[in-house]
PDB file of N, CA and C in Angstrom:
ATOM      1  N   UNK A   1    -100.090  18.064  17.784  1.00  0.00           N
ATOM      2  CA  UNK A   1    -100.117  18.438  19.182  1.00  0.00           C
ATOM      3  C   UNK A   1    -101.519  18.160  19.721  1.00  0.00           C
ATOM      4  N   UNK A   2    -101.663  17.635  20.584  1.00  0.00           N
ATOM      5  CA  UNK A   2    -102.806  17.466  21.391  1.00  0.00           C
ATOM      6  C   UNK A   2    -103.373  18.285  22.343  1.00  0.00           C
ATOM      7  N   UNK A   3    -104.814  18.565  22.105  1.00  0.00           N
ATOM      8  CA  UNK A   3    -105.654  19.388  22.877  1.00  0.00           C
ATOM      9  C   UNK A   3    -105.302  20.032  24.153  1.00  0.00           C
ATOM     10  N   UNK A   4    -104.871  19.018  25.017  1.00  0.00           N
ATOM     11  CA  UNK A   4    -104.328  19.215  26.333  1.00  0.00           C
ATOM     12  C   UNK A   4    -103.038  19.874  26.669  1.00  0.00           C
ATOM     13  N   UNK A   5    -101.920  19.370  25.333  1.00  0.00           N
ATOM     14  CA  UNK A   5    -100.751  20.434  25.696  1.00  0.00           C
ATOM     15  C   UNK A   5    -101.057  21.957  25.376  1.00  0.00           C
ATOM     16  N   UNK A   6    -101.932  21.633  24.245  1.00  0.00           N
ATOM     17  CA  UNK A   6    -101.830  23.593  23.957  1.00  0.00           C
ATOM     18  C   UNK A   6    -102.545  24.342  24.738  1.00  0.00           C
ATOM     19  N   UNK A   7    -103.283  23.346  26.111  1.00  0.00           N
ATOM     20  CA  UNK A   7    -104.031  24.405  27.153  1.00  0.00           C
ATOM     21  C   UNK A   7    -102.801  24.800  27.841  1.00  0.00           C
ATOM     22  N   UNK A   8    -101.903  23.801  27.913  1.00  0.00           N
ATOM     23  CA  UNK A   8    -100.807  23.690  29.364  1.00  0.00           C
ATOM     24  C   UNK A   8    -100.059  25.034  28.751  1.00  0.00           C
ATOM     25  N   UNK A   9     -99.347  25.353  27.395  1.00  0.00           N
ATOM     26  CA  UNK A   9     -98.810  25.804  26.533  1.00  0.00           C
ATOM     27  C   UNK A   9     -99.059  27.367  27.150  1.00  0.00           C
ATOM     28  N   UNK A  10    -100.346  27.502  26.612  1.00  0.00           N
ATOM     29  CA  UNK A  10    -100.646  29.044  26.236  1.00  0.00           C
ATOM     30  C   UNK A  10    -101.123  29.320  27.855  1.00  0.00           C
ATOM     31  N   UNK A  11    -101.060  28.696  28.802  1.00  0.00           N
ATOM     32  CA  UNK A  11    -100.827  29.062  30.493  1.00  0.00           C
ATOM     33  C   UNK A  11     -99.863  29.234  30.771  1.00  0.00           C
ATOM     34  N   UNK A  12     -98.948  29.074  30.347  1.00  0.00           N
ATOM     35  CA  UNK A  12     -97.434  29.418  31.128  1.00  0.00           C
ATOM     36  C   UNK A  12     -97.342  30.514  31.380  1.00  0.00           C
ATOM     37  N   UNK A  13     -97.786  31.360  30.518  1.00  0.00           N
ATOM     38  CA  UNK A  13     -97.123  33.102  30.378  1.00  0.00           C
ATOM     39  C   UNK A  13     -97.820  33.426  31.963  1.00  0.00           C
ATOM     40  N   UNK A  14     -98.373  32.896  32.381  1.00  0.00           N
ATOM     41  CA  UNK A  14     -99.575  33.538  33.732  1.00  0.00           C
ATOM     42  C   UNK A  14     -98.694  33.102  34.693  1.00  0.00           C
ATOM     43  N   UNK A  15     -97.447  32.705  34.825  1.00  0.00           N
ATOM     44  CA  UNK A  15     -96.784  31.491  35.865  1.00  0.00           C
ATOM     45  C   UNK A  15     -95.753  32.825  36.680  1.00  0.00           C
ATOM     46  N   UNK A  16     -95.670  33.830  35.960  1.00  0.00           N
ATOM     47  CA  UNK A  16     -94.814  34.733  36.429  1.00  0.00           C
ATOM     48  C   UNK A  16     -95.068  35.980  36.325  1.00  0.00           C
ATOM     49  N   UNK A  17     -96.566  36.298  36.302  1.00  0.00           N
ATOM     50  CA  UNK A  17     -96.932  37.642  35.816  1.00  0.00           C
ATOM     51  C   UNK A  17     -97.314  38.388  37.753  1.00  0.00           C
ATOM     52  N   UNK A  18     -96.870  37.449  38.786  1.00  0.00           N
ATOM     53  CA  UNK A  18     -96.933  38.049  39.831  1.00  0.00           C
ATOM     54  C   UNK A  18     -95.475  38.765  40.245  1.00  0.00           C
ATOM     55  N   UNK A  19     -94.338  38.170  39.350  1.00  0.00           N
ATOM     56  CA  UNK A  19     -93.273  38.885  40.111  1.00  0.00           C
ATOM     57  C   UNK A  19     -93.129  40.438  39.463  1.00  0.00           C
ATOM     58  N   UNK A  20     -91.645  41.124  40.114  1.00  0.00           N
ATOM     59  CA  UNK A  20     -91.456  42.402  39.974  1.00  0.00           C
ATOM     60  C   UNK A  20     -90.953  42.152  38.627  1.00  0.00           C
ATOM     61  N   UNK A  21     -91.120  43.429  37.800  1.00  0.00           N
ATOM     62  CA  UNK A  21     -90.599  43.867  36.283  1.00  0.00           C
ATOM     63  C   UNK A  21     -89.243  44.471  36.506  1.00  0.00           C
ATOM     64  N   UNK A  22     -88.175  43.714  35.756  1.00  0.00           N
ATOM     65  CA  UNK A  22     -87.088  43.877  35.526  1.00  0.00           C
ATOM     66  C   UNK A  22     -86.440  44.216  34.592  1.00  0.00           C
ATOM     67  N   UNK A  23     -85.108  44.976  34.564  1.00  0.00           N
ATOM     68  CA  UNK A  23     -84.512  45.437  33.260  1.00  0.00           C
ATOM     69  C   UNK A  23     -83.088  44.898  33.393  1.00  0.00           C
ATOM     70  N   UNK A  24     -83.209  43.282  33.102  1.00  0.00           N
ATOM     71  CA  UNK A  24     -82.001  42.579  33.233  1.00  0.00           C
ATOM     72  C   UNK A  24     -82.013  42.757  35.120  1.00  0.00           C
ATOM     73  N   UNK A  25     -80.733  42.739  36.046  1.00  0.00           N
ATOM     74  CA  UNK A  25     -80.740  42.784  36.946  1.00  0.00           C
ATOM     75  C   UNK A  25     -81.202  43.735  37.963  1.00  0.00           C
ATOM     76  N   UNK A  26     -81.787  45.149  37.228  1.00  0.00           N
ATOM     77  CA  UNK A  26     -82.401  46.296  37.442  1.00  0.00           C
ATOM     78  C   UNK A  26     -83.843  46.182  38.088  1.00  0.00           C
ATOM     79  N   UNK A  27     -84.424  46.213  38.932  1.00  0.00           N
ATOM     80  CA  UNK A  27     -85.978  46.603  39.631  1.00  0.00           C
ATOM     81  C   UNK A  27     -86.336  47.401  38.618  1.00  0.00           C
ATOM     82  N   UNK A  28     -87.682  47.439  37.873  1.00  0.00           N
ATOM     83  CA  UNK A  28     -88.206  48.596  37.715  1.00  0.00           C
ATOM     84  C   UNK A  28     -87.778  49.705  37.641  1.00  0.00           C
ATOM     85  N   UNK A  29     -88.374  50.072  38.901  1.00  0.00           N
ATOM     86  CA  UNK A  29     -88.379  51.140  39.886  1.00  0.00           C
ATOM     87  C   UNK A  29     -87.121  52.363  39.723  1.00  0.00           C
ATOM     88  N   UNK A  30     -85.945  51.718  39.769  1.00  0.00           N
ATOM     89  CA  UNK A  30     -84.503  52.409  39.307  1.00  0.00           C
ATOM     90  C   UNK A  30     -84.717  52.599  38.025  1.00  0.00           C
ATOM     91  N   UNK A  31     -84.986  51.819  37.168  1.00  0.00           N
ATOM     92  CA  UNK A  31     -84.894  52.392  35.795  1.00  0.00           C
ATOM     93  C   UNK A  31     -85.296  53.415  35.601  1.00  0.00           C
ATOM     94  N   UNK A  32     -85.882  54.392  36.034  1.00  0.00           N
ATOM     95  CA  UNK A  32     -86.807  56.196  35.726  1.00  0.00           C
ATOM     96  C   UNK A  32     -85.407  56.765  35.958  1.00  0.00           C
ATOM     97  N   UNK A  33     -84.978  56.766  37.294  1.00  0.00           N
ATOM     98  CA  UNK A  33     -83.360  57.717  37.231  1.00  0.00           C
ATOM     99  C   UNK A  33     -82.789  57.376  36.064  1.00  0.00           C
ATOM    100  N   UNK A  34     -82.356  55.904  35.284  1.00  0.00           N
ATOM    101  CA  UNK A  34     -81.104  55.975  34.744  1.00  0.00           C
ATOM    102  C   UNK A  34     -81.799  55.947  33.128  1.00  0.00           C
ATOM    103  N   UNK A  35     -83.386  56.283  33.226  1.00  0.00           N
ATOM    104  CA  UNK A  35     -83.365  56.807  31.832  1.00  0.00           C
ATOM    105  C   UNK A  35     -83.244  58.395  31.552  1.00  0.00           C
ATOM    106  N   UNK A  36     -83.599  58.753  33.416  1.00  0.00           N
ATOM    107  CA  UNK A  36     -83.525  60.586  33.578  1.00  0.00           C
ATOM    108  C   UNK A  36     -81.968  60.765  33.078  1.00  0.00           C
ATOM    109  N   UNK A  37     -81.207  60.050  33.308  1.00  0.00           N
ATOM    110  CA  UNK A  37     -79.549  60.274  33.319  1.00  0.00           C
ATOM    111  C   UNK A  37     -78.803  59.899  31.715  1.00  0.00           C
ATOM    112  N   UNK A  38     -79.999  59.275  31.111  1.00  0.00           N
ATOM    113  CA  UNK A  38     -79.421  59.114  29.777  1.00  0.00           C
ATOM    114  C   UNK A  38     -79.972  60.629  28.805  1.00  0.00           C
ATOM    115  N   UNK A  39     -80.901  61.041  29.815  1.00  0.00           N
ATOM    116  CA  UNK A  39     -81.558  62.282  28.286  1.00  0.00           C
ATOM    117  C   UNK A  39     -80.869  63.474  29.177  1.00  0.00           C
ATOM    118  N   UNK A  40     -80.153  63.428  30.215  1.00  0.00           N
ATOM    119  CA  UNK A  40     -79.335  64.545  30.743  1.00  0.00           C
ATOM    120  C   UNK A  40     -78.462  63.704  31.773  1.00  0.00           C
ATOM    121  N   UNK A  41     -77.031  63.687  30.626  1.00  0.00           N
ATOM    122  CA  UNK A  41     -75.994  63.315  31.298  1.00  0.00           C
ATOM    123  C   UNK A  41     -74.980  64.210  32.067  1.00  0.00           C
ATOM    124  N   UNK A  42     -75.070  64.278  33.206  1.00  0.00           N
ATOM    125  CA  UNK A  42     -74.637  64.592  33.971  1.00  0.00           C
ATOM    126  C   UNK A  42     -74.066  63.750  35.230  1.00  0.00           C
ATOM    127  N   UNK A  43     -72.994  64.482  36.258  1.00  0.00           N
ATOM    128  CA  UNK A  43     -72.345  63.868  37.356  1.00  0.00           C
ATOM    129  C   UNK A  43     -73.368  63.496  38.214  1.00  0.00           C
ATOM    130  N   UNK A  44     -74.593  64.753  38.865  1.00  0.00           N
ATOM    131  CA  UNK A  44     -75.425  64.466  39.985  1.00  0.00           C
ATOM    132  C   UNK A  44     -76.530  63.632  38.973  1.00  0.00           C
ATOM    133  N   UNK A  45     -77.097  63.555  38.233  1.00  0.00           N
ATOM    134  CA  UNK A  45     -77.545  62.428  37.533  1.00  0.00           C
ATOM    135  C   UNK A  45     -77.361  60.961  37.721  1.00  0.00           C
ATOM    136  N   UNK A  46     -75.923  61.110  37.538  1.00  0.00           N
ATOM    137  CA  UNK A  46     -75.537  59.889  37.202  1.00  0.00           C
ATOM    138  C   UNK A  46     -75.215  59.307  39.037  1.00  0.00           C
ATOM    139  N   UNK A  47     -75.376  60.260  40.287  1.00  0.00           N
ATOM    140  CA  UNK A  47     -75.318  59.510  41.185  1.00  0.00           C
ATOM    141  C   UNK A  47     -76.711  59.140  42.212  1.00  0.00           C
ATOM    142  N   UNK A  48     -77.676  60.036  41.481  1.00  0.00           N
ATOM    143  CA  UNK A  48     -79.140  60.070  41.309  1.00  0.00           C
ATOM    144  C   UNK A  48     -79.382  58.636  40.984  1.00  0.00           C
ATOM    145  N   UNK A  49     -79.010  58.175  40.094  1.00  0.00           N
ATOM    146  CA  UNK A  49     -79.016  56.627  39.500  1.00  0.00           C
ATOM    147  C   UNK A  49     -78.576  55.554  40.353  1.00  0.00           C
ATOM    148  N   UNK A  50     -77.731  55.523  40.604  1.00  0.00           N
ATOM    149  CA  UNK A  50     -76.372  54.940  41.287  1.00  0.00           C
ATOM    150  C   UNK A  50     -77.263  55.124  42.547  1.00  0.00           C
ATOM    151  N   UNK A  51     -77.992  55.669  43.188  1.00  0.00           N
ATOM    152  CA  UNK A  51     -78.127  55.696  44.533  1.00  0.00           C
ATOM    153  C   UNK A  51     -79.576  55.192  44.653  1.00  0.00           C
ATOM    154  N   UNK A  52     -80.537  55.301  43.544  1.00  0.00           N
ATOM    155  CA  UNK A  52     -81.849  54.969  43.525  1.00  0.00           C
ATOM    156  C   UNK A  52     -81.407  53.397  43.530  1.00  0.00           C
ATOM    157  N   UNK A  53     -80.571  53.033  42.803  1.00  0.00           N
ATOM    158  CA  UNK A  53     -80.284  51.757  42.175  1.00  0.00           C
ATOM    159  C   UNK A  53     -79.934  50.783  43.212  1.00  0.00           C
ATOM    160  N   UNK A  54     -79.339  51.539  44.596  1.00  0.00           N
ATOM    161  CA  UNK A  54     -78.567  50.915  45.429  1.00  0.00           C
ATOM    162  C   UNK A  54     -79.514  50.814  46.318  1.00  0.00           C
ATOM    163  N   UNK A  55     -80.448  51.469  46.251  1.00  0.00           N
ATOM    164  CA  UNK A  55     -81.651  51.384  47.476  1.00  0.00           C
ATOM    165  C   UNK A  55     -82.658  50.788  46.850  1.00  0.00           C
ATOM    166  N   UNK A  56     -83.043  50.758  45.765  1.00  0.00           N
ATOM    167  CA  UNK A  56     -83.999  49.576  45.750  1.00  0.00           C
ATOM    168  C   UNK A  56     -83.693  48.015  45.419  1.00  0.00           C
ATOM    169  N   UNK A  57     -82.026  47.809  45.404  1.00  0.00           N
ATOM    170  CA  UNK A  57     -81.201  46.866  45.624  1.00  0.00           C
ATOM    171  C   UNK A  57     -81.474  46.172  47.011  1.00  0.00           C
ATOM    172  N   UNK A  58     -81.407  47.078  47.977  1.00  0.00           N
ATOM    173  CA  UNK A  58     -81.212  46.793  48.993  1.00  0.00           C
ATOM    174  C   UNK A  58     -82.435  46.739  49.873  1.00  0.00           C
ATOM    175  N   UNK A  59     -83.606  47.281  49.867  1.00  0.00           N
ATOM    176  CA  UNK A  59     -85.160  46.925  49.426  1.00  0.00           C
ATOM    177  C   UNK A  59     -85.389  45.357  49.323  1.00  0.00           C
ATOM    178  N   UNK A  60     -85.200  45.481  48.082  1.00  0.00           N
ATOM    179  CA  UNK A  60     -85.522  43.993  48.016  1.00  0.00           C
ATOM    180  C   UNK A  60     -84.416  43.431  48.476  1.00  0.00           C
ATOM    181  N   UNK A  61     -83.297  43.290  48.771  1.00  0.00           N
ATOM    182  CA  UNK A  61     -82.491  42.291  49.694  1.00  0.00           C
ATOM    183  C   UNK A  61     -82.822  41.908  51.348  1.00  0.00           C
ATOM    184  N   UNK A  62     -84.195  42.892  51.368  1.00  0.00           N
ATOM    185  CA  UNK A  62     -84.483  42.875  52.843  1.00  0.00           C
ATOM    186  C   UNK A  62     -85.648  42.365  53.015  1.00  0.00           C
ATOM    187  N   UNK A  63     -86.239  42.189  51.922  1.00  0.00           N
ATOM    188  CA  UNK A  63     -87.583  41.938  51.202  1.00  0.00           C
ATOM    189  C   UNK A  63     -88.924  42.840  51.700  1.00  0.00           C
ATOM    190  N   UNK A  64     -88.594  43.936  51.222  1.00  0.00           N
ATOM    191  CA  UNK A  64     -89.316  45.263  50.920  1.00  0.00           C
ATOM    192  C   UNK A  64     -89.685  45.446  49.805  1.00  0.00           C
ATOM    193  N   UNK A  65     -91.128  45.545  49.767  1.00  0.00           N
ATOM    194  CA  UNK A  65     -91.717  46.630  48.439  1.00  0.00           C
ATOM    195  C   UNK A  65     -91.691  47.991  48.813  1.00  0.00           C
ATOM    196  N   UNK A  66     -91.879  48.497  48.022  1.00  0.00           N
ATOM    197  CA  UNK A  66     -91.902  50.315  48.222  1.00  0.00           C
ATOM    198  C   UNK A  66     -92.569  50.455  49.254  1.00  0.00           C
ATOM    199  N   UNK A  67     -94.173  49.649  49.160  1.00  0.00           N
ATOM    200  CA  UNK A  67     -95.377  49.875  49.799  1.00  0.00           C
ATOM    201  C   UNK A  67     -95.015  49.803  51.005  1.00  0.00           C
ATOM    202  N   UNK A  68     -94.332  48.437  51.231  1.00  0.00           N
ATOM    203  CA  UNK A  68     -94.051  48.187  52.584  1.00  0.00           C
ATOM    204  C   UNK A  68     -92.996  48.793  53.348  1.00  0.00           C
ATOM    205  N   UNK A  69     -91.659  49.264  52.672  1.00  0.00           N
ATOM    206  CA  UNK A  69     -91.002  50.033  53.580  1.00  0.00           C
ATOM    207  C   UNK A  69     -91.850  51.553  53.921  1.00  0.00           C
ATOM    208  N   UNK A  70     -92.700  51.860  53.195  1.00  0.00           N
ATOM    209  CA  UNK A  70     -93.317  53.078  53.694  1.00  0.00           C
ATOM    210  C   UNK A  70     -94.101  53.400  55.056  1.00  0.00           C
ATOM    211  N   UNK A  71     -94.655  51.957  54.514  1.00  0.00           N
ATOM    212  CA  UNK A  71     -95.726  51.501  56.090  1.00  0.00           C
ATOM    213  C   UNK A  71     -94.375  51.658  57.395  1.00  0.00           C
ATOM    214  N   UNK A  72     -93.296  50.687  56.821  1.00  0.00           N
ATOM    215  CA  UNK A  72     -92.531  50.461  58.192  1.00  0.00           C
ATOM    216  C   UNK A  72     -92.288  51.370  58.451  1.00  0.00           C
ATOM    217  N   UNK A  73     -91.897  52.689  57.589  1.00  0.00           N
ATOM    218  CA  UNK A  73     -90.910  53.991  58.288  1.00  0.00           C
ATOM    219  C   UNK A  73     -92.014  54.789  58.803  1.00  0.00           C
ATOM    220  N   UNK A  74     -93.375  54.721  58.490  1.00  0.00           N
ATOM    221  CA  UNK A  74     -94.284  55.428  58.919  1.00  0.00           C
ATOM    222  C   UNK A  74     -94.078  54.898  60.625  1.00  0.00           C
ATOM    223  N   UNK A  75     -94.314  53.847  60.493  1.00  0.00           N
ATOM    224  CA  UNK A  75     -94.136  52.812  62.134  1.00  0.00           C
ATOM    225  C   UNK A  75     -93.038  53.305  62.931  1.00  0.00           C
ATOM    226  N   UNK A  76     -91.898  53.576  62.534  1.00  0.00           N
ATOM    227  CA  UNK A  76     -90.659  53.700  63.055  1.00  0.00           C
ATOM    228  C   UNK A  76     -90.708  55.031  63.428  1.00  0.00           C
ATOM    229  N   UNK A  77     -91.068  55.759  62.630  1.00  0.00           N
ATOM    230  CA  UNK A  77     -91.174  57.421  63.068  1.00  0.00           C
ATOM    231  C   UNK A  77     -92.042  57.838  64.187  1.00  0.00           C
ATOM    232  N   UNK A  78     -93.108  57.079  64.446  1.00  0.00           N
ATOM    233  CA  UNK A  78     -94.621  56.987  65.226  1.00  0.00           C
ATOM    234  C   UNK A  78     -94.019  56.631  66.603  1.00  0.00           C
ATOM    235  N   UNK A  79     -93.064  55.627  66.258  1.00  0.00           N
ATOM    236  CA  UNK A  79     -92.690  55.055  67.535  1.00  0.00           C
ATOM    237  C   UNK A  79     -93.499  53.635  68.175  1.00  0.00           C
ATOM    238  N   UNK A  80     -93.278  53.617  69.093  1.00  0.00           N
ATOM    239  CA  UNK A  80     -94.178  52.001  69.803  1.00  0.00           C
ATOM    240  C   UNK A  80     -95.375  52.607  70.309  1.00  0.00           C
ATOM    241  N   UNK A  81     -95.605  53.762  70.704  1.00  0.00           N
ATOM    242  CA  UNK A  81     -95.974  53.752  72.022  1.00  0.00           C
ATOM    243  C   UNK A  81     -97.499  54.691  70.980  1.00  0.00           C
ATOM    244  N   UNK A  82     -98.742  54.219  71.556  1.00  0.00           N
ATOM    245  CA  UNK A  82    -100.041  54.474  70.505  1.00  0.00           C
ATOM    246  C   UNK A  82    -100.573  55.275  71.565  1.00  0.00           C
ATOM    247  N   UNK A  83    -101.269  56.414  71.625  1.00  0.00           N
ATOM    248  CA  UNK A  83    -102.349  56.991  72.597  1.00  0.00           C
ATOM    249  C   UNK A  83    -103.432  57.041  72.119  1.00  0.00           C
ATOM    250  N   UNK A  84    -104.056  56.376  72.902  1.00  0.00           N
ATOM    251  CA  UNK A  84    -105.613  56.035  72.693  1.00  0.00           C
ATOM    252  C   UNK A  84    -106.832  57.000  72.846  1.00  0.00           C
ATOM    253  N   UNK A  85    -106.407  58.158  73.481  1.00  0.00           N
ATOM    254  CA  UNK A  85    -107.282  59.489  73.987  1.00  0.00           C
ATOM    255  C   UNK A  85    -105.901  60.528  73.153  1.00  0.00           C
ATOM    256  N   UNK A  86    -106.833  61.537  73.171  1.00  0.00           N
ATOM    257  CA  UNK A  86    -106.332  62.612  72.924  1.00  0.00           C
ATOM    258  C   UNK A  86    -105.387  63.298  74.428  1.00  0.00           C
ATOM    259  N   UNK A  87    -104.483  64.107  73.747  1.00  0.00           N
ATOM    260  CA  UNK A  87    -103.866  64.696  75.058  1.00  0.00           C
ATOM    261  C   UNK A  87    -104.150  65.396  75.409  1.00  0.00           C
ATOM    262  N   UNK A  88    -105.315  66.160  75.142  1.00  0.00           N
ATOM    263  CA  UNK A  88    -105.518  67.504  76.080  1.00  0.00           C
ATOM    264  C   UNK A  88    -107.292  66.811  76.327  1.00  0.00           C
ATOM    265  N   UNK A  89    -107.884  65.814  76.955  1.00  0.00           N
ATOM    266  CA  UNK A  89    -108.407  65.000  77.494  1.00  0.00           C
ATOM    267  C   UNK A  89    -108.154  63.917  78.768  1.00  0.00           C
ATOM    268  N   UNK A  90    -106.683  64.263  78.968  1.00  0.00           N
ATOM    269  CA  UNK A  90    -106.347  63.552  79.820  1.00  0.00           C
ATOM    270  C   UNK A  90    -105.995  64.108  80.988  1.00  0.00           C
TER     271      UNK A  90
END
């Protein structure tokens, strides 16, 4: 093998260390419920799972990170409208 492939070689692993960590088709993120639901199996557990699972499904189908839907709902709750002075100044 030549010098040059085994630089190209032992770079690859760096080619994908920006995306999200997955557990097969699973985010991350869901996996904490459905390991909470394996060491206590239960019904509300198991829809604890099922519902984390479906929202950070749907997260990223919208292309949301956590970070960023937080910012947005912070935005959405705030509303449009910014006041620049205080209200009991005006």
């Amino acid at each position: 093998m030549k010098e040059s492939d085994r630089g190209r070689r032992s770079m690859a692993h760096w080619r994908d260390s920006a995306r999200n960590v997955r557990l097969w088709l699973v985010d991350f993120r869901a996996c904490f419920p459905l390991l909470f639901m394996l060491f206590h199996i239960r019904l509300w557990t198991f829809l604890i799972a099922v519902i984390a699972t479906v929202f950070f499904t749907a997260l990223e189908r919208y292309g949301f990170s956590l970070a960023v839907f937080g910012r947005w709902l912070r935005s959405y709750i705030a509303g449009p409208r910014k006041i620049a002075q205080p209200w009991w100044r005006c």
